[in-house]
Protein backbone atom coordinates (compact mmCIF):
# COMPACT_ATOMS: atom_id res chain seq x y z
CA UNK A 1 0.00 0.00 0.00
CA UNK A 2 2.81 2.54 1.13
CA UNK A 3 4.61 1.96 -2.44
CA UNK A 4 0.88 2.64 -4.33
CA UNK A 5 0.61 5.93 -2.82
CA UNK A 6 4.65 7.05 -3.17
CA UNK A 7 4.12 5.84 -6.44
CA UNK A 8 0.82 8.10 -7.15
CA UNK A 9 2.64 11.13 -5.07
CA UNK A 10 5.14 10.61 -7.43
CA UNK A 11 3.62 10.85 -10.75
CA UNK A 12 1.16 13.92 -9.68
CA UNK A 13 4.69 15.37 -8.74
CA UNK A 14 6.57 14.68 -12.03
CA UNK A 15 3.30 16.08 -13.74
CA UNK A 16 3.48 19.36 -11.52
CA UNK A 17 6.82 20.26 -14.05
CA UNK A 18 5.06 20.97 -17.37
CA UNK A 19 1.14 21.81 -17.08
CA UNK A 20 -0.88 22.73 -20.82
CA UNK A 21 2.53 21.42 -22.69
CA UNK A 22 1.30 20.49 -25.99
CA UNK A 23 2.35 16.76 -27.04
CA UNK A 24 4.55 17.31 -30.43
CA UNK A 25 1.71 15.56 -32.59
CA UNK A 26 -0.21 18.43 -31.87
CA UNK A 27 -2.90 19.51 -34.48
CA UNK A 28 -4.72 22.76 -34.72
CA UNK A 29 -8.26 22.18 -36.58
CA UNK A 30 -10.20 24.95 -34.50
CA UNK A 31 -10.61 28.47 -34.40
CA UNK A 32 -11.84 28.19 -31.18
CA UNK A 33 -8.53 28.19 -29.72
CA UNK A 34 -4.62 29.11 -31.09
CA UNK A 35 -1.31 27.35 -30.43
CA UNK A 36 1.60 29.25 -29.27
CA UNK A 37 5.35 29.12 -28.90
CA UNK A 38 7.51 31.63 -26.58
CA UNK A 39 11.31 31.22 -26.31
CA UNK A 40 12.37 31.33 -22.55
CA UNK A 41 15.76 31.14 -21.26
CA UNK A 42 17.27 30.02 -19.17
CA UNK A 43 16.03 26.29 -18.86
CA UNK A 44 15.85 26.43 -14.92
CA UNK A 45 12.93 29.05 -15.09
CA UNK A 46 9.68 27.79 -15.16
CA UNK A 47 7.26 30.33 -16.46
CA UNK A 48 3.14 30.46 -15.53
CA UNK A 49 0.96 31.65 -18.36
CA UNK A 50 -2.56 32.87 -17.03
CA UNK A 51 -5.90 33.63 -19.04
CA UNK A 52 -7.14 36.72 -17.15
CA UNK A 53 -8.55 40.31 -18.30
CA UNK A 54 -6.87 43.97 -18.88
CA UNK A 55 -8.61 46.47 -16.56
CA UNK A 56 -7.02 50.24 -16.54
CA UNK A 57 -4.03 49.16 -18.61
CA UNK A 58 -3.18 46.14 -16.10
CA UNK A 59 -3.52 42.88 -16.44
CA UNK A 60 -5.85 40.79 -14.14
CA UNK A 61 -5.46 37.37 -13.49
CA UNK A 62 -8.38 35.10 -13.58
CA UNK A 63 -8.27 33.61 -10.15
CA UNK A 64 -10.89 30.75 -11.57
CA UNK A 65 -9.01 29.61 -14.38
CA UNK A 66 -6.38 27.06 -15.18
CA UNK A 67 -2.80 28.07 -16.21
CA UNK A 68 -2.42 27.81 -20.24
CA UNK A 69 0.75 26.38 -19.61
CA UNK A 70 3.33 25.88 -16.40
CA UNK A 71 6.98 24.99 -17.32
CA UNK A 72 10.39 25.28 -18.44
CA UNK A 73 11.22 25.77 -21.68
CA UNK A 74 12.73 22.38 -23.88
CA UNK A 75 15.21 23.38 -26.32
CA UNK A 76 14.53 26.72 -25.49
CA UNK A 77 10.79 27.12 -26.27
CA UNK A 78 7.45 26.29 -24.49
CA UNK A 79 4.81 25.74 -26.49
CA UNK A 80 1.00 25.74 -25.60
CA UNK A 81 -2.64 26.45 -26.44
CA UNK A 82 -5.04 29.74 -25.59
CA UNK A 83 -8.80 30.11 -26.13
CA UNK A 84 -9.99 32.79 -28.93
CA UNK A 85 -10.51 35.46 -27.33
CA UNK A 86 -8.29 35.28 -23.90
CA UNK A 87 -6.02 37.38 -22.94
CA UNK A 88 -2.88 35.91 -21.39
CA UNK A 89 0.14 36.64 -19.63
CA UNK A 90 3.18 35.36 -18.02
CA UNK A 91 2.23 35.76 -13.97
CA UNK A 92 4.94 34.03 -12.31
CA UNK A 93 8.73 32.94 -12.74
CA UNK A 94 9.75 30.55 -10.77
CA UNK A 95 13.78 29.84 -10.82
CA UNK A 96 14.95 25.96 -9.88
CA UNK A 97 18.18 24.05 -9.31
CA UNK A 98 18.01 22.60 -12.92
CA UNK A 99 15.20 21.59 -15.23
CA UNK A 100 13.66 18.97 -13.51
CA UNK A 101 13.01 20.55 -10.31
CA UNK A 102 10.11 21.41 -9.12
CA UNK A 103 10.40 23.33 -5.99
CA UNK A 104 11.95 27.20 -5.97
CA UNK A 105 11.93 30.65 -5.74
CA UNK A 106 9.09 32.67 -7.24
CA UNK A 107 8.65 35.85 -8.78
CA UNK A 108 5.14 37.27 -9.94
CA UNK A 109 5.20 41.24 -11.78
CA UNK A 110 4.06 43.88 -9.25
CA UNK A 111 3.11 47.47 -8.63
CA UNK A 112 4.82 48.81 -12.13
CA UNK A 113 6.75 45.83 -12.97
CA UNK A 114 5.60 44.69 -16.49
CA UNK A 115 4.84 41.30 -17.77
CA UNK A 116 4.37 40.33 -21.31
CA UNK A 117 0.51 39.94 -22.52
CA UNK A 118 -0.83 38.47 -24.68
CA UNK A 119 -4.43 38.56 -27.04
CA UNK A 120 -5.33 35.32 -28.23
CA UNK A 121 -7.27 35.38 -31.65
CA UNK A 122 -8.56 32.10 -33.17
CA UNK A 123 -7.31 29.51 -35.57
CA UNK A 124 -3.74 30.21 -35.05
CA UNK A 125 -0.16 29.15 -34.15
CA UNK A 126 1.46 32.43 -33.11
CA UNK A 127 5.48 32.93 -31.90
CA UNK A 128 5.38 35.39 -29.26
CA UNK A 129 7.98 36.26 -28.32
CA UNK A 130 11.21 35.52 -26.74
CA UNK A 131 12.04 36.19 -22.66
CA UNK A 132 15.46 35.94 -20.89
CA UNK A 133 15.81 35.92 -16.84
CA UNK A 134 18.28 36.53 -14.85
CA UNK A 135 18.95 36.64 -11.12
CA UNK A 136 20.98 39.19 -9.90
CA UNK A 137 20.99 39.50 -5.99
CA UNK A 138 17.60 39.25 -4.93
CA UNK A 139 15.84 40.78 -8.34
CA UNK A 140 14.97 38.85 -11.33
CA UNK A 141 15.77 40.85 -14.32
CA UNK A 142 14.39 40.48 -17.67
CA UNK A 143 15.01 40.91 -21.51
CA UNK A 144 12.31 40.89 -24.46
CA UNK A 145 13.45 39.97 -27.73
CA UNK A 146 12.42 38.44 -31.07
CA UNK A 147 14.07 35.15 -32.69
CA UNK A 148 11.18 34.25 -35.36
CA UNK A 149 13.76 32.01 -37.15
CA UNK A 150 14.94 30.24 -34.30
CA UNK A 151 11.11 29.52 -33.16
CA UNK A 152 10.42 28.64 -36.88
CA UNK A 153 12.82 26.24 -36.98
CA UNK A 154 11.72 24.65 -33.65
CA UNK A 155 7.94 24.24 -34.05
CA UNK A 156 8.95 22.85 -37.92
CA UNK A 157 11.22 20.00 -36.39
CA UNK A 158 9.92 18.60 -33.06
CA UNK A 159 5.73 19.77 -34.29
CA UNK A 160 5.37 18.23 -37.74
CA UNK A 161 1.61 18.69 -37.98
CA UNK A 162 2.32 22.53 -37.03
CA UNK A 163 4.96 22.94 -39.79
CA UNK A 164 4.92 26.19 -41.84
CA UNK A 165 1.89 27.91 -39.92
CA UNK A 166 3.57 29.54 -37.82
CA UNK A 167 3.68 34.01 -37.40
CA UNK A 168 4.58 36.43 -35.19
CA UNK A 169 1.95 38.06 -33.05
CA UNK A 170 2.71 41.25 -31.16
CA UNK A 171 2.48 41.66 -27.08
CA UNK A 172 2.05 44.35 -25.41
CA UNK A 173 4.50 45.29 -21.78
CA UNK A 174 1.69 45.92 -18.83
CA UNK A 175 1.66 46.02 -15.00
CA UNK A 176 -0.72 43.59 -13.10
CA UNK A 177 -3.06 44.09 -10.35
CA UNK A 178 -0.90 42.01 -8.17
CA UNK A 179 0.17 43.78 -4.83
CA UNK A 180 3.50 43.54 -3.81
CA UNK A 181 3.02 42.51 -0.20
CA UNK A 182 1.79 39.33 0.07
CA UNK A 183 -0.32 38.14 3.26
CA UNK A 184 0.16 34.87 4.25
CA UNK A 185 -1.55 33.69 6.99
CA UNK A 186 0.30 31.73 9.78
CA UNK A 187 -1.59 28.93 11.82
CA UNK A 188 -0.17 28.69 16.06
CA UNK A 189 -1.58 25.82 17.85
CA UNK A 190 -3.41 26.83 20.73
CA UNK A 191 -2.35 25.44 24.36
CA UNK A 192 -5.24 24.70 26.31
């Protein structure tokens, strides 16, 4: 019994490391919905892609909705799906030892930090961008680029059924509605 339920823990663990990944024999037949591909480096950041809403030029997470996709990149690029119509962004780093971690340090955007966000139209396998971290002290810093080749080249070798539909889409740099100060509340057993 013990080894059943380390062996469960286990594999709900190893899934916690890529959530919304897109298998490579991905198809697209809808335009209810639209593949894309970001470049992230480096490999130990895991990034957090979020439907949610932009409300006074910030973007709002939806608090009832599922990630789009959770991981680090392979190769350099994660690749998932959107809904027509949502509006995503990346609203959370989180930094690891090495790729196949799962626990470590988070960032989310704040106050006027700016995330990249995204508007999902239909029918579509869009290359948004590309996203570099790095950690310097106690800040994450961050640099926006474009490498359409590079992603080209990527979705047309490991997504055959994706090959030559791939185009850029624009993003736009916003704030969030995420405080900074984060309340978390801190149980202390009673003595009676």
């Amino acid at each position: 019994m013990k080894n059943a339920v380390f062996l469960g823990l286990s594999l709900l663990m190893s899934a916690c490391t890529s959530l919304g990944r897109l298998s490579t024999d991905a198809t697209l037949e809808s335009n209810q919905e639209s593949i894309f591909i970001l470049g992230v480096a480096p490999e130990n950041y895991r990034i957090f892609v979020f439907p949610g809403s932009i409300e006074d030029g910030r973007f709002r997470q939806n608090p009832f909705r599922p990630a789009a996709v959770y991981g680090a990149a392979e190769n350099g690029f994660v690749v998932g799906k959107a809904s027509a119509g949502d509006t995503v962004a990346i609203t959370n780093v989180r930094v690891v030892k090495d790729k196949d971690s799962i626990l470590g340090a988070d960032f989310e955007p704040c106050r006027d930090a700016k995330t990249m966000t995204f508007s999902i139209p239909g029918g579509k396998v869009l290359y948004l961008g590309h996203v570099e971290y790095e950690f310097v002290g106690e800040k994450l810093m961050i640099k926006y680029g474009q490498d359409v080749n590079s992603a080209k080249k990527y979705l047309d070798e490991n997504y055959p059924k994706l090959r030559g539909r791939l185009e850029s889409w624009e993003y736009q740099l916003l704030p969030t509605t995420k405080s900074c100060i984060s309340s978390i509340p801190v149980y202390l057993p009673r003595m009676r």
